[in-house]
N, C-alpha and C. Protein backbone atom coordinates (compact mmCIF):
# COMPACT_ATOMS: atom_id res chain seq x y z
N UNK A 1 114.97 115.78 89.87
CA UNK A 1 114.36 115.67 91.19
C UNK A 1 113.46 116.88 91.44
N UNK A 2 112.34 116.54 91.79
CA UNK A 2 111.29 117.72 92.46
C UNK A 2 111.98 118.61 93.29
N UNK A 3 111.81 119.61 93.18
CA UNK A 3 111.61 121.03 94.54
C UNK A 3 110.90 121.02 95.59
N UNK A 4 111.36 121.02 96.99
CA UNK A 4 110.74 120.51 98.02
C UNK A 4 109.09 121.48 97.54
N UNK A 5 109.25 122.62 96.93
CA UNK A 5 108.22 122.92 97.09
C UNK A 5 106.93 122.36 96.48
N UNK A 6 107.41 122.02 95.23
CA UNK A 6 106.39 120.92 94.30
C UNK A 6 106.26 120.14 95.21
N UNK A 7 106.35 119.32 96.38
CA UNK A 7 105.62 118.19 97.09
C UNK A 7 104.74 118.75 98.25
N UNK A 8 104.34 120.11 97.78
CA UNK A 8 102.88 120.79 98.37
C UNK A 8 101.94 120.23 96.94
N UNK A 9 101.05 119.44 97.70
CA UNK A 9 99.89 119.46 97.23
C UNK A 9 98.61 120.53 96.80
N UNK A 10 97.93 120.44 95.99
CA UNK A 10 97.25 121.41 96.06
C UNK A 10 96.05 122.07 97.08
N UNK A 11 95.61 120.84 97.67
CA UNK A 11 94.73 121.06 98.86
C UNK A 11 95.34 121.41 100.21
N UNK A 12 97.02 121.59 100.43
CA UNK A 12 97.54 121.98 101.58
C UNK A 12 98.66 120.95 101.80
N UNK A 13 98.17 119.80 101.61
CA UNK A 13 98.88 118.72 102.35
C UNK A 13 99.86 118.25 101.65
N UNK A 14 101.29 117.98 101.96
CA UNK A 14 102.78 117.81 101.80
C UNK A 14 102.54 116.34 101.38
N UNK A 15 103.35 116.31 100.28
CA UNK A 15 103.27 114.95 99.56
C UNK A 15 104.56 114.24 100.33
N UNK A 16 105.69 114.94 100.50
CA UNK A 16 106.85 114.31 101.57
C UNK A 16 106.35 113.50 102.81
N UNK A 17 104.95 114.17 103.02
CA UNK A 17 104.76 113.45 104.31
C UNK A 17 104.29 112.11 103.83
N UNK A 18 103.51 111.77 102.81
CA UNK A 18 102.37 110.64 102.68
C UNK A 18 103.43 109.66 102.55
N UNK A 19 102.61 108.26 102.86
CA UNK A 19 103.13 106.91 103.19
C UNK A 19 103.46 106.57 101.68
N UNK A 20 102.40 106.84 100.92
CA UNK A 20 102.63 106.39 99.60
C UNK A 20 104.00 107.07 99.02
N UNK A 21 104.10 108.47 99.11
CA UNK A 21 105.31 108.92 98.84
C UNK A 21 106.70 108.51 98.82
N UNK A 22 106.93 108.54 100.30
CA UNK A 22 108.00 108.03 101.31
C UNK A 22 108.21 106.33 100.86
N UNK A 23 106.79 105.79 100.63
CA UNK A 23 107.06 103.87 100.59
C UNK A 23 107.13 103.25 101.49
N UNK A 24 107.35 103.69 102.78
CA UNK A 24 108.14 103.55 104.23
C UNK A 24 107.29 102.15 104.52
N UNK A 25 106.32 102.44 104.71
CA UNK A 25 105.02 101.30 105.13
C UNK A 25 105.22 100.00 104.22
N UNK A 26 104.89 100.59 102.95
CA UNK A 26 104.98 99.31 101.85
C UNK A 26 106.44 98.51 101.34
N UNK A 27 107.42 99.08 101.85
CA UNK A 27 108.77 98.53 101.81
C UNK A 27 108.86 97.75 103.63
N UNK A 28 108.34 98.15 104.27
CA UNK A 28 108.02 97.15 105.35
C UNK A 28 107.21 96.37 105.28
N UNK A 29 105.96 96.42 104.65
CA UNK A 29 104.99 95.33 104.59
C UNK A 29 105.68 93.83 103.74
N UNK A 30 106.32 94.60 102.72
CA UNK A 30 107.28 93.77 101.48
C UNK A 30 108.53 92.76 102.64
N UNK A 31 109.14 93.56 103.35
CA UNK A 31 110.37 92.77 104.04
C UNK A 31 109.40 92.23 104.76
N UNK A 32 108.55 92.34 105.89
CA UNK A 32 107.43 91.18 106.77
C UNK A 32 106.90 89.73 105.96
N UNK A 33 106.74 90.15 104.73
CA UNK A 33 106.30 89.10 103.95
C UNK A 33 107.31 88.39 103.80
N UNK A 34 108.58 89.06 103.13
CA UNK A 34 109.35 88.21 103.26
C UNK A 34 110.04 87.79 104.21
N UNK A 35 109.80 87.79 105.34
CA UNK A 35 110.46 87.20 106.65
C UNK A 35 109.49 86.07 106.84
N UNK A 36 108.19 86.48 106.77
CA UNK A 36 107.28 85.40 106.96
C UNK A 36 107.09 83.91 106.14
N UNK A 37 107.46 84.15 104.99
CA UNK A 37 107.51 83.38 103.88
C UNK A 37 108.96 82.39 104.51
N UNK A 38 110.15 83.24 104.57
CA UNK A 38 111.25 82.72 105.22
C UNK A 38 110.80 81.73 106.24
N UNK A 39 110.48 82.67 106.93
CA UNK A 39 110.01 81.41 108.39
C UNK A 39 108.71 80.00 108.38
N UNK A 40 108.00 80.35 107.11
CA UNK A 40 107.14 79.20 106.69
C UNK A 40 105.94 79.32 107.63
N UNK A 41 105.56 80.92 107.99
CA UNK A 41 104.99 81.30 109.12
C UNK A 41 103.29 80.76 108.46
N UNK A 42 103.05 80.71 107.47
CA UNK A 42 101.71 80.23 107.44
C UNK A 42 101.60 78.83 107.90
N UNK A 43 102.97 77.82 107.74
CA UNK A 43 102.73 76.74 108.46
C UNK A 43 102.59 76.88 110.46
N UNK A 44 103.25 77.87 110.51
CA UNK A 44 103.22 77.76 111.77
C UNK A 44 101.84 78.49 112.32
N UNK A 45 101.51 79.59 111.62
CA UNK A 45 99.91 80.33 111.68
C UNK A 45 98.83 78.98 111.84
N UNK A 46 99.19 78.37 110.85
CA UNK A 46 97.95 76.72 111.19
C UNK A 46 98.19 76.19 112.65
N UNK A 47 99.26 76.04 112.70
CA UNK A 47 99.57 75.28 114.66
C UNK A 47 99.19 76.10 115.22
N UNK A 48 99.50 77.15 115.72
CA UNK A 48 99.29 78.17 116.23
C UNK A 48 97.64 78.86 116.72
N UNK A 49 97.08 78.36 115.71
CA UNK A 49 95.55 78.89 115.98
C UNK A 49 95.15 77.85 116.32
N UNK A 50 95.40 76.95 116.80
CA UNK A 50 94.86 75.55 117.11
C UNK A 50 94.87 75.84 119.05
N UNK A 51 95.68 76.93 119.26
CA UNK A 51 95.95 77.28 120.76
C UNK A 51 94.75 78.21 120.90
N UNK A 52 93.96 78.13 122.22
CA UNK A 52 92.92 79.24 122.30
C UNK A 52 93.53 80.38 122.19
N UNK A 53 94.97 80.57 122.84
CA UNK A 53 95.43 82.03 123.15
C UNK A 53 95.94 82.57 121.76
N UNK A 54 95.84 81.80 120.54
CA UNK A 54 96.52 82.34 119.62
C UNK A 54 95.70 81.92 118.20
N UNK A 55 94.07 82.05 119.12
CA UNK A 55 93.19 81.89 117.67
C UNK A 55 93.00 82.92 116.98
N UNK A 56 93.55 83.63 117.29
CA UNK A 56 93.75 84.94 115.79
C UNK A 56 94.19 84.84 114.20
N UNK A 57 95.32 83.42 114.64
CA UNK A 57 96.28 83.08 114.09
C UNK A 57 95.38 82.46 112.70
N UNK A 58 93.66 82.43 112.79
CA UNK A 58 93.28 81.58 111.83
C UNK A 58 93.30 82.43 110.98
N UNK A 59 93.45 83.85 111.09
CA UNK A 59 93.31 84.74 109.88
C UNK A 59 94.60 85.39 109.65
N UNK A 60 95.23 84.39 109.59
CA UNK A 60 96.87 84.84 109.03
C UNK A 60 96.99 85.02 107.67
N UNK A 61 96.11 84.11 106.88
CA UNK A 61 95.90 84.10 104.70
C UNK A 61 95.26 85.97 104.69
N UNK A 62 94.70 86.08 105.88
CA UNK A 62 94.00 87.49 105.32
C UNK A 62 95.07 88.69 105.97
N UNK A 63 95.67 88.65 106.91
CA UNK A 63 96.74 89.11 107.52
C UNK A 63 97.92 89.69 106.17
N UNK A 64 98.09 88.20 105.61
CA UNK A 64 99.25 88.23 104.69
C UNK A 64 99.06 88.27 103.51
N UNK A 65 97.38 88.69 102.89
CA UNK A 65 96.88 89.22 101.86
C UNK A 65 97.15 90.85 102.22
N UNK A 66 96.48 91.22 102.98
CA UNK A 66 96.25 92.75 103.35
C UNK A 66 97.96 93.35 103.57
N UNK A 67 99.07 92.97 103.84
CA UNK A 67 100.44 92.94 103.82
C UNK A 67 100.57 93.35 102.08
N UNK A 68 100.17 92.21 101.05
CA UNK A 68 100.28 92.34 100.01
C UNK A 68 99.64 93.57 99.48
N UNK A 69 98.22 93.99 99.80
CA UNK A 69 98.07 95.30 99.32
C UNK A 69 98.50 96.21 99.75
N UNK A 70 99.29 96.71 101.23
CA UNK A 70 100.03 97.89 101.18
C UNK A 70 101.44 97.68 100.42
N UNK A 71 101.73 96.62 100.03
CA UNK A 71 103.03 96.37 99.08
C UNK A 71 102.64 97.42 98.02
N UNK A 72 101.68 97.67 97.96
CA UNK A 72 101.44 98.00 96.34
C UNK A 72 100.80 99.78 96.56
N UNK A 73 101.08 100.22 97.60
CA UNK A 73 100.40 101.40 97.75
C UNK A 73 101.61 102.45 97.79
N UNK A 74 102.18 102.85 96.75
CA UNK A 74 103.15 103.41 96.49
C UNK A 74 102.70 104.27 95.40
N UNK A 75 103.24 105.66 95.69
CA UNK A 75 103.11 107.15 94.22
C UNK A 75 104.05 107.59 94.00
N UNK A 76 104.70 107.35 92.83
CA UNK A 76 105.97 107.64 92.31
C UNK A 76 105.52 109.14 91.48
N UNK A 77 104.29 109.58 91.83
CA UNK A 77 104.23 110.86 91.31
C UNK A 77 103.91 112.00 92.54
N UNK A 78 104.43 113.10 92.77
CA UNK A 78 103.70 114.08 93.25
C UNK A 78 102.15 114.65 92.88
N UNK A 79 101.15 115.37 93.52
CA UNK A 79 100.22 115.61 93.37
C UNK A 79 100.44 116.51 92.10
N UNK A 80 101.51 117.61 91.96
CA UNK A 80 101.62 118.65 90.72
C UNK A 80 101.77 117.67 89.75
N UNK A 81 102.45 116.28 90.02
CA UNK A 81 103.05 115.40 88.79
C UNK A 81 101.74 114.72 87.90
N UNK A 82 100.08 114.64 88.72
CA UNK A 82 99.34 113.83 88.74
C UNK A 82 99.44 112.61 89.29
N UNK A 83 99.93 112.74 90.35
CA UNK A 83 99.84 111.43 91.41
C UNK A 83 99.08 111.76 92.25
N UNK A 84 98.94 110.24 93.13
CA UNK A 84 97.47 110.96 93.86
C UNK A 84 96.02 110.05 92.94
N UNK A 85 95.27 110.25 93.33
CA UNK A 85 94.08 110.52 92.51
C UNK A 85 93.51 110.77 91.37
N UNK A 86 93.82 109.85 90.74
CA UNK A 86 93.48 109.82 88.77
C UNK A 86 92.62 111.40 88.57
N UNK A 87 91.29 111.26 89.02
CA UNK A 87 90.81 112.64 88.42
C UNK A 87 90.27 112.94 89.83
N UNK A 88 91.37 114.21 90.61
CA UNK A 88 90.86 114.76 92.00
C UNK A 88 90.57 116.21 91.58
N UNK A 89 89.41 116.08 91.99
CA UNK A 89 88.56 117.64 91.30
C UNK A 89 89.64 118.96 92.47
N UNK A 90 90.14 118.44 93.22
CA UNK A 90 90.78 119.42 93.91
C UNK A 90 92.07 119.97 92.81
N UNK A 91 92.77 119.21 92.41
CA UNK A 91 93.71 120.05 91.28
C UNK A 91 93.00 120.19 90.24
N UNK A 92 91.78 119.16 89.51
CA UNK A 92 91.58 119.93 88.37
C UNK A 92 91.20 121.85 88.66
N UNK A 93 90.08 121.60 89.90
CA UNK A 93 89.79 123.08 89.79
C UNK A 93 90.47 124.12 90.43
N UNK A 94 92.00 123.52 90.93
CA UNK A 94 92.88 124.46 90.88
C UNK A 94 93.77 125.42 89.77
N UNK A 95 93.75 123.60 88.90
CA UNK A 95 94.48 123.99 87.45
C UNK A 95 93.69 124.83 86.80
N UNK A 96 92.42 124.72 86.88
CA UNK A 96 91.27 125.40 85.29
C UNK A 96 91.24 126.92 86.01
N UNK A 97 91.53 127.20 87.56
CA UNK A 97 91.35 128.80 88.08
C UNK A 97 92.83 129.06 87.87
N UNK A 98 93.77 128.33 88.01
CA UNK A 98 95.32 128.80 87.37
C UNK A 98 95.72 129.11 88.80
N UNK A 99 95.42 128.57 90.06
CA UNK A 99 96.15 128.78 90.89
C UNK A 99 97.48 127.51 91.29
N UNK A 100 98.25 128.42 92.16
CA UNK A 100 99.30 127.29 92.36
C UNK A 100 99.19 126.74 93.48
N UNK A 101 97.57 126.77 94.29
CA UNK A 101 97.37 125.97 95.31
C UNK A 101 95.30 126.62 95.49
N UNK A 102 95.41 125.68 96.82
CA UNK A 102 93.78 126.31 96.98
C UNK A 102 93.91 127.37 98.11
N UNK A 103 95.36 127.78 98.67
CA UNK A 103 95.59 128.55 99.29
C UNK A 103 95.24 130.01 98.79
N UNK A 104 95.15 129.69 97.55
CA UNK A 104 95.16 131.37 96.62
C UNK A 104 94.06 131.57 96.45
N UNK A 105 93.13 130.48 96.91
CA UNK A 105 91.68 130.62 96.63
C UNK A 105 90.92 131.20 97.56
N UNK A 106 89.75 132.46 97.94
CA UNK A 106 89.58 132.83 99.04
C UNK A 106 88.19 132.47 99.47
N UNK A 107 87.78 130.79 98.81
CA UNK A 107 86.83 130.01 99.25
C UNK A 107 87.27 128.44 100.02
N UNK A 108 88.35 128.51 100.27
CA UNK A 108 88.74 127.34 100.57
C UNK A 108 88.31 127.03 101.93
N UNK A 109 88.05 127.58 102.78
CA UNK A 109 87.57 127.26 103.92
C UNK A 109 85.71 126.84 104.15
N UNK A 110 85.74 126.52 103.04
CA UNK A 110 83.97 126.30 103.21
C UNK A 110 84.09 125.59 101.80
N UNK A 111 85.22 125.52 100.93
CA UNK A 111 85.25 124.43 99.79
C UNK A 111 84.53 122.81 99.80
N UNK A 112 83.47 122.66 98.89
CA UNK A 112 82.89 121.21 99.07
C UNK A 112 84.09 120.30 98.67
N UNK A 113 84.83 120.73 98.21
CA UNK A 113 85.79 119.86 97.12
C UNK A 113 87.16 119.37 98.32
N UNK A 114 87.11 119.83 99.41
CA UNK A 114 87.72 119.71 100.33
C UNK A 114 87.62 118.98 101.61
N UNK A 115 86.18 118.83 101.55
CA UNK A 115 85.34 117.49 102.52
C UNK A 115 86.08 116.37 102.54
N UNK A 116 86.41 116.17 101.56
CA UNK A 116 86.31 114.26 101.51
C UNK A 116 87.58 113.96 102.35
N UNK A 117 88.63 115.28 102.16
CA UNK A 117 89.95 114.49 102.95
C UNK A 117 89.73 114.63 104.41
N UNK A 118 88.70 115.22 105.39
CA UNK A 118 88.48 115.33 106.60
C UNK A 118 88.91 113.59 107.14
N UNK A 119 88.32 112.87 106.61
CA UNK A 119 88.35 111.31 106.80
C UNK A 119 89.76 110.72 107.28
N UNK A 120 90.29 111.24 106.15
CA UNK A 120 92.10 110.44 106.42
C UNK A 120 92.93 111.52 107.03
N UNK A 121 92.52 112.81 106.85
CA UNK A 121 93.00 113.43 107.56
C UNK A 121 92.94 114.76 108.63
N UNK A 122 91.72 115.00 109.18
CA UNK A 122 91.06 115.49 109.71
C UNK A 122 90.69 117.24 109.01
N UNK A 123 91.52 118.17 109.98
CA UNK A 123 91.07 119.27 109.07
C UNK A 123 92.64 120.17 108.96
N UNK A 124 93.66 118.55 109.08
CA UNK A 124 95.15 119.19 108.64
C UNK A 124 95.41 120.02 107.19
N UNK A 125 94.86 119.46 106.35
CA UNK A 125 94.73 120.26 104.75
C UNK A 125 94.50 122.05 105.34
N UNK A 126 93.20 121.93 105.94
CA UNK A 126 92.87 123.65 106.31
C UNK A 126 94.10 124.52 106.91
N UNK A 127 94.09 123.53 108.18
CA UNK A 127 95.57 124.19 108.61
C UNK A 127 96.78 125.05 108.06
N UNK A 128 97.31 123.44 106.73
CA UNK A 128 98.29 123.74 106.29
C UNK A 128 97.81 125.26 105.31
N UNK A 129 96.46 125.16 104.75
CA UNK A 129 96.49 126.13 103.55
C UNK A 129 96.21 127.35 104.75
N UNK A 130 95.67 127.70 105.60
CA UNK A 130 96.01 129.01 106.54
C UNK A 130 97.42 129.29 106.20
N UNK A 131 98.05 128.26 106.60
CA UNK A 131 99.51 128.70 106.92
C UNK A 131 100.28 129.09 105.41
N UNK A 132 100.18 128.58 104.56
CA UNK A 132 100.15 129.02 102.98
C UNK A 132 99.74 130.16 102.45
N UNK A 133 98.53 130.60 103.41
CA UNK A 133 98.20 132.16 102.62
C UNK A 133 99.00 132.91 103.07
N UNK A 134 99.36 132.84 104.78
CA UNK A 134 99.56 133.69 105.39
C UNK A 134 101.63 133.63 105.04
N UNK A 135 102.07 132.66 104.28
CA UNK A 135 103.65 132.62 104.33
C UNK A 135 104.16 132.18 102.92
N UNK A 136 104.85 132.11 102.63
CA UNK A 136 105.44 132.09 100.97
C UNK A 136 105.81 130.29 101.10
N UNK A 137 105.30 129.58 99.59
CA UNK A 137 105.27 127.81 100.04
C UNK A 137 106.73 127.76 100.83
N UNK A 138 108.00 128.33 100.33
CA UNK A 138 109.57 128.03 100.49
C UNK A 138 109.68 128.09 102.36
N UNK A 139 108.66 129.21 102.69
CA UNK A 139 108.94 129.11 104.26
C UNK A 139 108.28 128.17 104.68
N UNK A 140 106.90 127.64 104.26
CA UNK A 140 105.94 126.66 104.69
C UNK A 140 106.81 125.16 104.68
N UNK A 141 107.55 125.34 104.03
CA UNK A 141 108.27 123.64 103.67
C UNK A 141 109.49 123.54 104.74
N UNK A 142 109.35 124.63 104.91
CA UNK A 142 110.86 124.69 106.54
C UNK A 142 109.96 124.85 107.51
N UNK A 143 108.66 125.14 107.47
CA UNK A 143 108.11 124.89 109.23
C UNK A 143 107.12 123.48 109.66
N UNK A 144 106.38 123.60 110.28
CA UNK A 144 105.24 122.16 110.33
C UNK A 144 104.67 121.90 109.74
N UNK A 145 104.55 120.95 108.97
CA UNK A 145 103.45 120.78 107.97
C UNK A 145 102.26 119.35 109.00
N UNK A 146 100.92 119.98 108.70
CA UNK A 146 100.10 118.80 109.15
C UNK A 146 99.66 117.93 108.05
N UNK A 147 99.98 116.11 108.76
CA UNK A 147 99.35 115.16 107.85
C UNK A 147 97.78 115.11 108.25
N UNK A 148 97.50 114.91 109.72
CA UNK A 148 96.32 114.46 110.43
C UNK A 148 96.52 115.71 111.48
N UNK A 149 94.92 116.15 111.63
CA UNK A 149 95.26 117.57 112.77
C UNK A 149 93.55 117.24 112.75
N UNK A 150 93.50 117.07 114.30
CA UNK A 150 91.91 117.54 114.62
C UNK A 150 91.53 119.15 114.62
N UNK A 151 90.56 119.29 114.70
CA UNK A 151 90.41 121.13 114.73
C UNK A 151 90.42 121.81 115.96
């Protein structure tokens, strides 16, 4: 079993927290399907959208497609493990400078290689790696870690 501390990522962000990690989402999407399937809910999705108040119901095949792809959004690896991101230039060019994060790096706050996660998760990565320079990972994993943090 990993060390809470190995589920620091290298860009800041706690692999404990992610959905993919945890499964939490995709082991619910999995039981919904199968409740739905149980209940024969695509037959009833057809009646159902036939009501004005419940014409949503016509996009239940895409509803219970998109169910099927978070089934499948699961990382049985940590970011140190290579999970994550087949080739994320954020650990390679952590690994090739030999640091054990981008916290150790004293460009990370203006890092291009660090942009892209603003999207999914605002500028929580920065956060967390402040809080990384400034504290040893073992204390960082006992205090807050941010998934999503506006600035």
């Amino acid at each position: 079993m990993a060390k809470k501390t190995d589920l620091i990522a290298y860009c800041g962000l706690y692999c404990g927290d992610c959905p993919g990690q945890t499964q939490t989402v995709a082991n619910l999407a999995r039981d919904l399907r199968k409740e739905l399937r149980r209940y024969r809910y695509d037959k009833m999705a057809d009646m159902l959208s036939q009501v004005p108040f419940f014409k949503e119901f016509e996009h239940y095949d895409k509803c219970y497609s998109l169910l099927g792809t978070m089934v499948k959004m699961r990382c049985n690896k940590t970011c140190r493990g290579n999970g994550g991101p087949l080739h994320c230039k954020i650990r390679d060019c952590a690994r090739k400078k030999k640091l054990d994060g981008c916290w150790q790096c004293d460009d990370f706050s203006t890092c291009e290689k660090l942009k892209f996660l603003e999207t999914n998760h605002g500028v929580a990565h920065l956060k967390n790696l402040r809080k990384l320079k400034r504290q040893d990972p073992t204390e960082f994993i006992k205090g807050k870690k941010h998934w999503y943090a506006t600035k």
